[in-house]
C-alpha atoms as a PDB file:
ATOM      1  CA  UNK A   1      27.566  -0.932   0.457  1.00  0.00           C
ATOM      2  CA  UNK A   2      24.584   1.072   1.698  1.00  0.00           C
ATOM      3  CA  UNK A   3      21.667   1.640  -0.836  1.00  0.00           C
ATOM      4  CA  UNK A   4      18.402   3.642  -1.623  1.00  0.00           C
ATOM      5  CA  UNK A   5      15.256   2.345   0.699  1.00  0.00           C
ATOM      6  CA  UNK A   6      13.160   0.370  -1.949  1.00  0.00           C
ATOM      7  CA  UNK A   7       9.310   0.899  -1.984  1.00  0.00           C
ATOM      8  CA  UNK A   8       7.310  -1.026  -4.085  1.00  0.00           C
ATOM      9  CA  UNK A   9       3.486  -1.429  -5.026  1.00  0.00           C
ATOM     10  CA  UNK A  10       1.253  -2.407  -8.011  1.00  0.00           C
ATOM     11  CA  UNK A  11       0.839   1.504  -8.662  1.00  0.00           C
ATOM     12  CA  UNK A  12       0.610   4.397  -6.601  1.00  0.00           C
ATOM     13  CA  UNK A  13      -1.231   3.517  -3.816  1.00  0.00           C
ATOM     14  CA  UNK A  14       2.672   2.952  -1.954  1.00  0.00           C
ATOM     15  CA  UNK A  15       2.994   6.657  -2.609  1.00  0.00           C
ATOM     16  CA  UNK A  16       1.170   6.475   1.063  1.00  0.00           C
ATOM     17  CA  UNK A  17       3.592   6.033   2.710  1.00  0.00           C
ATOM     18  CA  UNK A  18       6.350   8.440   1.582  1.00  0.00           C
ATOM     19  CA  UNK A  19       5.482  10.905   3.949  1.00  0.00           C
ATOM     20  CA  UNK A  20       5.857   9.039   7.191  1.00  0.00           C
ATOM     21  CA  UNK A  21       9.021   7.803   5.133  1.00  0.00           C
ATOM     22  CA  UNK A  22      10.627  10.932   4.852  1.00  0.00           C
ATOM     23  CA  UNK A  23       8.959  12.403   8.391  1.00  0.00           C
ATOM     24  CA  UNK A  24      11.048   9.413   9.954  1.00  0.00           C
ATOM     25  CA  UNK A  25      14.385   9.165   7.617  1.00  0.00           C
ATOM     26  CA  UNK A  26      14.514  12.724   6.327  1.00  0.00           C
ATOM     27  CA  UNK A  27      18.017  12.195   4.627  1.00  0.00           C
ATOM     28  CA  UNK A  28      17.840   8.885   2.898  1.00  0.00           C
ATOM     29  CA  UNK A  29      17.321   8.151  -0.584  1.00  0.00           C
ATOM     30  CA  UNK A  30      14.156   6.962  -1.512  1.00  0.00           C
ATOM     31  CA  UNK A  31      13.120   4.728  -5.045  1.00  0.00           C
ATOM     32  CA  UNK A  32       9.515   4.275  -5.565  1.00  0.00           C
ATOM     33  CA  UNK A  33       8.526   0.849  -8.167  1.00  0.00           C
ATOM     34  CA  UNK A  34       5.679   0.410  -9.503  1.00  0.00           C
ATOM     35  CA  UNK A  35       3.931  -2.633 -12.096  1.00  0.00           C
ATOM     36  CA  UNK A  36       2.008   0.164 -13.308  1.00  0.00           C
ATOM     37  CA  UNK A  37       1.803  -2.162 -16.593  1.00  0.00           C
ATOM     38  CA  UNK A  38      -0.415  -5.058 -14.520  1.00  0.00           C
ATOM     39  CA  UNK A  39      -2.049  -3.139 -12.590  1.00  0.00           C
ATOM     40  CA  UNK A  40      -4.764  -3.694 -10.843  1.00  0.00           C
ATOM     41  CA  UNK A  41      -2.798  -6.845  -8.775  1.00  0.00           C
ATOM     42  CA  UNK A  42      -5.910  -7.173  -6.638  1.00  0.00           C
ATOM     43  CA  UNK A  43      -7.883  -9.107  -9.029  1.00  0.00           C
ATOM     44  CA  UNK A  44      -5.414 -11.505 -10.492  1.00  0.00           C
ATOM     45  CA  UNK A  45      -4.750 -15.201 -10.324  1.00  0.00           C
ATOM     46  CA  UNK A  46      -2.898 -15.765  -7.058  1.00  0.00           C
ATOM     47  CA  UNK A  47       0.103 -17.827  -8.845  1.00  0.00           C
ATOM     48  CA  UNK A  48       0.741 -15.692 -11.773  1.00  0.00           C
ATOM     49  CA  UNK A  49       0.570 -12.893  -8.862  1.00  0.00           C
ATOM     50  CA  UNK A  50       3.447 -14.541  -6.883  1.00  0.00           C
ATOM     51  CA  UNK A  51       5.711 -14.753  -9.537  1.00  0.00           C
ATOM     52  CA  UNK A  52       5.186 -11.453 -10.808  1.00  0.00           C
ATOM     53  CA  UNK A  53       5.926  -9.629  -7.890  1.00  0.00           C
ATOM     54  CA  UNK A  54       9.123 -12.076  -7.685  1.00  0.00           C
ATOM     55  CA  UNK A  55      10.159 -10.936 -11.403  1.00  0.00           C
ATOM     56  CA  UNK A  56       9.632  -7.094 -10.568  1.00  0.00           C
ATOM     57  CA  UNK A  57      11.239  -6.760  -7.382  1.00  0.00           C
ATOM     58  CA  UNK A  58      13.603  -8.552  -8.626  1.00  0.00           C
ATOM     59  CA  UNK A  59      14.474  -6.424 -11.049  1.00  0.00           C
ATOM     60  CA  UNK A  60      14.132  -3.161  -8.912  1.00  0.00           C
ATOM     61  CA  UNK A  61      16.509  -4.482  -6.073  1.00  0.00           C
ATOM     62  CA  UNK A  62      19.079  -5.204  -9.160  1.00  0.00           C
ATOM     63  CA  UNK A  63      18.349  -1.769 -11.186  1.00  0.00           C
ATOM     64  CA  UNK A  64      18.424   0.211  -7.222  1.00  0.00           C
ATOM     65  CA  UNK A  65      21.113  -1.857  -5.344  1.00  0.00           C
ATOM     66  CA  UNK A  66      18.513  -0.879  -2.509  1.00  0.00           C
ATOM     67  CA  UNK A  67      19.561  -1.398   1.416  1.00  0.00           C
ATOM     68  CA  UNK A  68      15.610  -2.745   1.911  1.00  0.00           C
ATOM     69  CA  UNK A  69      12.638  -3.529   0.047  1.00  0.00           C
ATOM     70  CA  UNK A  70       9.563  -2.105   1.519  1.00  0.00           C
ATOM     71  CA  UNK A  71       6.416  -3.515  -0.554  1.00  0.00           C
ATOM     72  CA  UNK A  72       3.703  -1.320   0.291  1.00  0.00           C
ATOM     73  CA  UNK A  73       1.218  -3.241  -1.151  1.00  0.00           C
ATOM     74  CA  UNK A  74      -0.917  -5.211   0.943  1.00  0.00           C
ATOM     75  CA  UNK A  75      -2.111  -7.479  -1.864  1.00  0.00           C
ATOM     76  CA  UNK A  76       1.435  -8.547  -2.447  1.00  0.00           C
ATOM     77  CA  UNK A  77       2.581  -8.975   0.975  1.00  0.00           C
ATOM     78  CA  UNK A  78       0.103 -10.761   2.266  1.00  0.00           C
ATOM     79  CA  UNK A  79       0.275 -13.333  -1.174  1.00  0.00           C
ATOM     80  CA  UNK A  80       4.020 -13.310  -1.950  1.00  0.00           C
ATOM     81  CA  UNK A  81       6.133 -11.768   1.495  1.00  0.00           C
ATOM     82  CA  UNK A  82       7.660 -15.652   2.762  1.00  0.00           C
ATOM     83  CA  UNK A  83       8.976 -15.716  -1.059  1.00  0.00           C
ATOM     84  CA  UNK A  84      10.226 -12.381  -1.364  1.00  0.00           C
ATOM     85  CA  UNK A  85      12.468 -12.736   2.025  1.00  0.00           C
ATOM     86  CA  UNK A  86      13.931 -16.431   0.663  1.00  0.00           C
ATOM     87  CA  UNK A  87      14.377 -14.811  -3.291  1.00  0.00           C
ATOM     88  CA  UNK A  88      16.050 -11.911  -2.183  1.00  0.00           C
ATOM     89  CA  UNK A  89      19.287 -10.918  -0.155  1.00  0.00           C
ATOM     90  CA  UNK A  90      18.067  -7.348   1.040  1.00  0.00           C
ATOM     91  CA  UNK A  91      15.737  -7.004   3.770  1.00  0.00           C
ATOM     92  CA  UNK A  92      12.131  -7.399   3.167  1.00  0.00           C
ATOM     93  CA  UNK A  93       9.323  -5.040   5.054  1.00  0.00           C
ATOM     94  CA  UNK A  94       5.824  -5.927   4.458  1.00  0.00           C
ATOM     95  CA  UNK A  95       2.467  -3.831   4.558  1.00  0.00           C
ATOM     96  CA  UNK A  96      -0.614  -5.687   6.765  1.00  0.00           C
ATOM     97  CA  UNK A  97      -4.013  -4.471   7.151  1.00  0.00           C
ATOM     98  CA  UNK A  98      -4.230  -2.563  10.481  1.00  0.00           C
ATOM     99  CA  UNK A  99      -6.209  -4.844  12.478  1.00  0.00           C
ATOM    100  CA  UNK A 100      -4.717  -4.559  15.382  1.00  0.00           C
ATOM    101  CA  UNK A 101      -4.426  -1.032  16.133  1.00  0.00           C
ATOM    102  CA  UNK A 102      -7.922  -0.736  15.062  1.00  0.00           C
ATOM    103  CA  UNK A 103      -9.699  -3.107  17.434  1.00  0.00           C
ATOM    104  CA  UNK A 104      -7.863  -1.202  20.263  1.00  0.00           C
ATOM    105  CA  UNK A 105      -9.454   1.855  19.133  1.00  0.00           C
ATOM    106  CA  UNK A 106     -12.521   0.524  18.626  1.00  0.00           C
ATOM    107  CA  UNK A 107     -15.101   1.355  21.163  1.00  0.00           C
ATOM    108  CA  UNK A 108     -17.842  -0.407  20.147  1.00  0.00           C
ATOM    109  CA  UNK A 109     -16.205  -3.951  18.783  1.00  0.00           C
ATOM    110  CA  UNK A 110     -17.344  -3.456  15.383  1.00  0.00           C
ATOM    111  CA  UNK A 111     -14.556  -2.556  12.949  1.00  0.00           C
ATOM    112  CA  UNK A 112     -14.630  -2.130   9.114  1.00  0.00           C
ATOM    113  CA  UNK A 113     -11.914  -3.770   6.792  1.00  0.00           C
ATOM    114  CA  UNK A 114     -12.012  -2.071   3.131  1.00  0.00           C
ATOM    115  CA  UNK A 115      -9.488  -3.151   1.140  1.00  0.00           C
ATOM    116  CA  UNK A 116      -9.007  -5.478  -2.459  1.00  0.00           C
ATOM    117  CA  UNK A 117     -11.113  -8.566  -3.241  1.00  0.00           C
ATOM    118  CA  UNK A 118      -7.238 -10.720  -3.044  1.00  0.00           C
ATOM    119  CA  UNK A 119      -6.931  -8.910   0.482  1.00  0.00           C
ATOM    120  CA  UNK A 120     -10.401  -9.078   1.847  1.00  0.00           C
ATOM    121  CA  UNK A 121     -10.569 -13.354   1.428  1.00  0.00           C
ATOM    122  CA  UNK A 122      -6.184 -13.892   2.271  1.00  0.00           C
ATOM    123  CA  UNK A 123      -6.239 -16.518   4.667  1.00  0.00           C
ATOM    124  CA  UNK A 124      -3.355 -14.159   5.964  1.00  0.00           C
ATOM    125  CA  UNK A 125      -6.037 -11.625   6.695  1.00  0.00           C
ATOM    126  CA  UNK A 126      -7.886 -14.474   8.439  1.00  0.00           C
ATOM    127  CA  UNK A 127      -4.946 -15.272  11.040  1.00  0.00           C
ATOM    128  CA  UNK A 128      -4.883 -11.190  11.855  1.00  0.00           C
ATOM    129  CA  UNK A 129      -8.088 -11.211  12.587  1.00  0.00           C
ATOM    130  CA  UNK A 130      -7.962 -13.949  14.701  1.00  0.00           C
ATOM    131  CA  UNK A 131      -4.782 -12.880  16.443  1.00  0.00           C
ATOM    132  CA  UNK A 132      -5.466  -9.646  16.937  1.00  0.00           C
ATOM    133  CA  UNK A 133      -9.587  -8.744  16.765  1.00  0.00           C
ATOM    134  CA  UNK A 134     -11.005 -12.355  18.205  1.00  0.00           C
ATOM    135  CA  UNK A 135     -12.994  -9.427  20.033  1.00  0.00           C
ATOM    136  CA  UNK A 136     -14.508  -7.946  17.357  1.00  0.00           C
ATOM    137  CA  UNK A 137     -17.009  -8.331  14.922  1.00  0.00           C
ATOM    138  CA  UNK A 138     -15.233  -7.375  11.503  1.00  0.00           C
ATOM    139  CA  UNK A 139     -17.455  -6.499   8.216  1.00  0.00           C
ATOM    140  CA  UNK A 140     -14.913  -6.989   5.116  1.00  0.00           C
ATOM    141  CA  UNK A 141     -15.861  -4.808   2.017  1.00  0.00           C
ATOM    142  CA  UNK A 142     -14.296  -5.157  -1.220  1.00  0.00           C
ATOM    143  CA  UNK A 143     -13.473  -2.599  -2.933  1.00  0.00           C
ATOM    144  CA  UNK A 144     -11.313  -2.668  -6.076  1.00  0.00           C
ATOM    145  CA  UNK A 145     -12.964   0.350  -7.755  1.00  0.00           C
ATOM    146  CA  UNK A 146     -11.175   2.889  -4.986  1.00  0.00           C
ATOM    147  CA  UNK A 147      -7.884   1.497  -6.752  1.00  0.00           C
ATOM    148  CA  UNK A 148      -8.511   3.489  -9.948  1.00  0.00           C
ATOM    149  CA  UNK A 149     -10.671   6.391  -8.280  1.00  0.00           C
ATOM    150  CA  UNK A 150      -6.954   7.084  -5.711  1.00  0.00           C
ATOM    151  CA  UNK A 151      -5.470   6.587  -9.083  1.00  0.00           C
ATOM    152  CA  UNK A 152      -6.871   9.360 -10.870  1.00  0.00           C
ATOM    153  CA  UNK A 153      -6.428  11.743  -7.631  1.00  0.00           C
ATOM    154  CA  UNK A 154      -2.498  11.466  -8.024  1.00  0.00           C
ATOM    155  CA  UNK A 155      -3.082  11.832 -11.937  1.00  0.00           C
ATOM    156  CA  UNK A 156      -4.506  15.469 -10.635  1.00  0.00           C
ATOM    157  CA  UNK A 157      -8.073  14.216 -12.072  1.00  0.00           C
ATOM    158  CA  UNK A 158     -10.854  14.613  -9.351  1.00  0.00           C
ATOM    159  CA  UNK A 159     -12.622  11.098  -8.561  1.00  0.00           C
ATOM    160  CA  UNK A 160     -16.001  10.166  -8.594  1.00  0.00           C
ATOM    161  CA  UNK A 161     -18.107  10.320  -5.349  1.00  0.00           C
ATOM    162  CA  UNK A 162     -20.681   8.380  -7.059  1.00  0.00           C
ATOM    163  CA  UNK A 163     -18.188   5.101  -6.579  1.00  0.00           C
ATOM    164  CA  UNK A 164     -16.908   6.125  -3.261  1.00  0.00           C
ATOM    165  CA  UNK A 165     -20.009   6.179  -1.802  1.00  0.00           C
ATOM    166  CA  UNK A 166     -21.321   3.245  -3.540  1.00  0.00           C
ATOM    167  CA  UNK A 167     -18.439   1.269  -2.721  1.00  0.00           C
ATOM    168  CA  UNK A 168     -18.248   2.050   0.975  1.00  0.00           C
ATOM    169  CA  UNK A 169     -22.032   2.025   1.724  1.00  0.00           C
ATOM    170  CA  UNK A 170     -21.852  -1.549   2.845  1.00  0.00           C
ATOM    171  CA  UNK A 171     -20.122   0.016   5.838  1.00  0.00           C
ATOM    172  CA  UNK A 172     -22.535   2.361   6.824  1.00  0.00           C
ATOM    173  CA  UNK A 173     -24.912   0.192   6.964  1.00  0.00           C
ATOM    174  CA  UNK A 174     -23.647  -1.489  10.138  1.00  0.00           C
ATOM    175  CA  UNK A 175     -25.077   0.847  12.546  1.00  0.00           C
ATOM    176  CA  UNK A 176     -22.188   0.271  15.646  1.00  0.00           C
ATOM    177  CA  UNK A 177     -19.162   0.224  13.471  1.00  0.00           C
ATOM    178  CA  UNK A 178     -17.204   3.182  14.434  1.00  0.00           C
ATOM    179  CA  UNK A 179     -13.617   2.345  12.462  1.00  0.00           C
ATOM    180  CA  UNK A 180     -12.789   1.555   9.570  1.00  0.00           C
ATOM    181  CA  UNK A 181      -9.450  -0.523   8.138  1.00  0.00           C
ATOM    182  CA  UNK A 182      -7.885   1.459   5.090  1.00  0.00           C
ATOM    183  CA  UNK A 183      -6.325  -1.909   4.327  1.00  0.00           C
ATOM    184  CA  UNK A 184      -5.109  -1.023   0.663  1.00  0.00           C
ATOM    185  CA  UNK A 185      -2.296   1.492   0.555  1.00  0.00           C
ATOM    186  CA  UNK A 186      -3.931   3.101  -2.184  1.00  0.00           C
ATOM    187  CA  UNK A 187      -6.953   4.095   0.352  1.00  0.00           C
ATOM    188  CA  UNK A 188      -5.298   6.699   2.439  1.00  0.00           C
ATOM    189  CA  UNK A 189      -4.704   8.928  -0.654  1.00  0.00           C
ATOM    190  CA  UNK A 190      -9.124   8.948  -0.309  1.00  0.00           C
ATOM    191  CA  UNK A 191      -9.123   9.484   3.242  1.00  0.00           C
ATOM    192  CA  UNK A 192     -10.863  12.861   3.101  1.00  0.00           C
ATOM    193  CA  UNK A 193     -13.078  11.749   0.186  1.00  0.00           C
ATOM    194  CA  UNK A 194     -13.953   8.168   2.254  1.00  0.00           C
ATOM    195  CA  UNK A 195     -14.731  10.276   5.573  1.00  0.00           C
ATOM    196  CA  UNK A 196     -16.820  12.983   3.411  1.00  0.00           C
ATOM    197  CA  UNK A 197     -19.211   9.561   2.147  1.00  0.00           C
ATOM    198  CA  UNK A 198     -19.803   8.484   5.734  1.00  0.00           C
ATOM    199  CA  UNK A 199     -23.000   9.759   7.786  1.00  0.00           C
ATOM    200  CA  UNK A 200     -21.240   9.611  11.002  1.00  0.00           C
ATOM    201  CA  UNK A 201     -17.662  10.263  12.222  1.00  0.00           C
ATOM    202  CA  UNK A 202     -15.679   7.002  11.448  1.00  0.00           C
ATOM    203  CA  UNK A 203     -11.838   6.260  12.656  1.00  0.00           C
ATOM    204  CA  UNK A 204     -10.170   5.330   9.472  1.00  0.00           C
ATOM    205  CA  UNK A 205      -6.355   3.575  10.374  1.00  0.00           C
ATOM    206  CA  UNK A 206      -3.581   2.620   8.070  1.00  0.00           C
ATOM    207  CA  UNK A 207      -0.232   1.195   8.420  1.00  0.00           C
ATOM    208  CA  UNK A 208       1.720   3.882   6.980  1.00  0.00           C
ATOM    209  CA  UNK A 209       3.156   5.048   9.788  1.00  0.00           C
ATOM    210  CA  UNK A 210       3.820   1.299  11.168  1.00  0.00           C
ATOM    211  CA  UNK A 211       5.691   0.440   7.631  1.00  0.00           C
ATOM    212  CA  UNK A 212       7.791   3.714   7.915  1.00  0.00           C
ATOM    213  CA  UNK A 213       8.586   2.410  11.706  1.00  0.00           C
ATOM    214  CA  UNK A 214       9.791  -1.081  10.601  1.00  0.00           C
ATOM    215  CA  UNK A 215      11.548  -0.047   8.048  1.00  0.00           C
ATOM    216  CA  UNK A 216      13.772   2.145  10.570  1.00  0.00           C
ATOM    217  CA  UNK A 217      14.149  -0.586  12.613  1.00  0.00           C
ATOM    218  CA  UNK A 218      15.504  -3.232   9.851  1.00  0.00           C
ATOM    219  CA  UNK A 219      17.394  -1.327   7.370  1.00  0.00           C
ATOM    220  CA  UNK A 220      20.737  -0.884   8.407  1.00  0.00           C
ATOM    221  CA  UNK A 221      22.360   1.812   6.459  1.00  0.00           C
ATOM    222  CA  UNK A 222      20.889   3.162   3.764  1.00  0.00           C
ATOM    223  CA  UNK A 223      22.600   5.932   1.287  1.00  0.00           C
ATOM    224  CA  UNK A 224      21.577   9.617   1.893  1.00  0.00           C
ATOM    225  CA  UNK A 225      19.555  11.417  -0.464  1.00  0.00           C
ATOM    226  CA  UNK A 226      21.597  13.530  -2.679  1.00  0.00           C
ATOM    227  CA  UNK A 227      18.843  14.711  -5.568  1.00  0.00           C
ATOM    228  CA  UNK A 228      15.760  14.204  -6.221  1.00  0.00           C
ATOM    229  CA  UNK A 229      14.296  10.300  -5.538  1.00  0.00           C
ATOM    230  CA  UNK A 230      14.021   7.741  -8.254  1.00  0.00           C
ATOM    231  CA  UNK A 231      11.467   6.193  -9.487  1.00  0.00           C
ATOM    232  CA  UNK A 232      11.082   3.248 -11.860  1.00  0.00           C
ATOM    233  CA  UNK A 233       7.675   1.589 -13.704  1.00  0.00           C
ATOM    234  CA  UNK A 234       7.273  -1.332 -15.788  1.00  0.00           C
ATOM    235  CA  UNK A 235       5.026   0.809 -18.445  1.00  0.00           C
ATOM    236  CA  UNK A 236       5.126   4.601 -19.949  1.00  0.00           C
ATOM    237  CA  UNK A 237       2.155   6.729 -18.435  1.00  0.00           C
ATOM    238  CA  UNK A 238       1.797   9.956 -18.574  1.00  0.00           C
ATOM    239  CA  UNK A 239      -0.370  10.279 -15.406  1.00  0.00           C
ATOM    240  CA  UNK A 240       2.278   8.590 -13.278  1.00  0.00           C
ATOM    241  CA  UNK A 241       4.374  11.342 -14.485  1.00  0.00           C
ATOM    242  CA  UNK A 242       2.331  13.662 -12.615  1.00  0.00           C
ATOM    243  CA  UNK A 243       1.610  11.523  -9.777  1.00  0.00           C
ATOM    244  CA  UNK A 244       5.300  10.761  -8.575  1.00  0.00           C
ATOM    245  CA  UNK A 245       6.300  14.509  -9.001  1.00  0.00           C
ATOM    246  CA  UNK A 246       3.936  15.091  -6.800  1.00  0.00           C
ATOM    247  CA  UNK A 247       5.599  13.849  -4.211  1.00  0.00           C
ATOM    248  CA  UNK A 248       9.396  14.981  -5.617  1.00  0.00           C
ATOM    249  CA  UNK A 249      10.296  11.888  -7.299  1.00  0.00           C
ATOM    250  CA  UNK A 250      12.317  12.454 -10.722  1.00  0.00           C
ATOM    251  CA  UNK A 251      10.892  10.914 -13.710  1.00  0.00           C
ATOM    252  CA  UNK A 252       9.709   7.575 -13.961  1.00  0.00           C
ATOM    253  CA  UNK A 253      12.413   5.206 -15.880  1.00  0.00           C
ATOM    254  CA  UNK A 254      11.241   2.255 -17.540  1.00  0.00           C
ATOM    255  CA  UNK A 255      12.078  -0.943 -15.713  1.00  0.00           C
ATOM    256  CA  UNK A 256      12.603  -4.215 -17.463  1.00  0.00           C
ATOM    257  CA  UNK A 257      10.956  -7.682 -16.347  1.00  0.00           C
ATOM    258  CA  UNK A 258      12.795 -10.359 -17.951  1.00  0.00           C
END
């Protein structure tokens, strides 16, 4: 039987990449999940990481009966994606960092990669950048705070520019860069905010767009939307409330971890 698509992140950040969701598969049934109660992933323990995100999507693929799990969270796929796709009987889509469509746009063969500490040091991130931007000279900034401050934007709270700019400064400093990674999902919900702290015109690339794609291309069927979305979290917050309804999801229900 055909299900919901299944997105999944630590928090909101995989509220990214509704949009190019819906632009692409305006009729199917959409249910965002979220470990809102661990978050942030991008600091924690690698193997109490892995089977976390095991328990919880888990869980969600039970509680949904999804068609295909997207996990829109690039700390997650790039730690626990080979043991999602054996645990699991649903397709699994994973998010990447957008190396390689950003060292084709890159003029000058310097390209940023901001994303989480976990993401930033992957040896997963090491092989894309060696696939795809041998080429290039890549500066990798860590940046964990712009978790919380994209956070607080879909809590309707304005974030600090005082941490945006602090965190991304490392970038500027590079002189030739001239684009810039956005390789946390959580990052494109800054965009404005991260071009507004640069002192030049910077590319900034996700993989929104490129998750949306593959999810078309691997789903099968999936059920048609016939209300508003779903959307289930491992913790009551208030602010996620407000966050998902931004983006016309019903209510979060609680989802439980066993």
């Amino acid at each position: 039987m055909s299900g919901p698509i299944l997105i999944f992140d630590s928090g909101v950040g995989g509220l990214s990449v509704v949009a190019p969701m819906r632009q692409r598969l305006p009729d199917a049934a959409l249910v965002y999940a979220c470990d809102n109660a661990m978050l942030p992933y991008g600091t924690r323990p690698d193997a109490w990481l892995v089977e976390r995100i095991l328990a919880v999507c888990e869980a969600a693929v039970s509680v949904s009966g999804c068609s295909v799990l997207v996990v829109a969270c690039n700390t997650a796929s790039t730690l626990a994606l080979d043991a999602l796709r054996a645990r699991l009987a649903v397709p699994v889509v994973g998010t990447v960092p957008a190396i390689k469509p950003a060292a084709v746009l890159s003029r000058s063969r310097h390209i940023g990669l901001l994303a989480t500490s976990a993401t930033v040091s992957r040896p997963y991130t090491d092989r894309l950048i060696e696939a795809f931007a041998a080429g290039c000279r890549v500066t990798r900034v860590a940046a964990d705070p712009l978790v919380r401050e994209a956070e607080r934007v879909l809590a309707g709270d304005a974030p600090d520019p005082d941490v945006i700019r602090a965190v991304t400064a490392p970038l500027w400093q590079q002189q030739d860069l001239d684009t810039v990674v956005l390789g946390c999902t959580h990052f494109p919900l800054l965009k404005e905010r991260i071009s507004a702290a640069a002192p030049r015109t910077i590319q900034l690339v996700d993989s929104s767009d490129a998750i949306a794609k593959r999810t078309v291309q691997v789903m099968g069927v999936a059920a048609l939307r016939r209300e508003r979305d779903r959307c289930l979290a491992t913790g009551p917050d208030a602010r996620l409330v407000r966050a998902v309804a931004a983006f016309d999801f019903a209510e979060p229900q609680l989802l439980t971890v066993g």
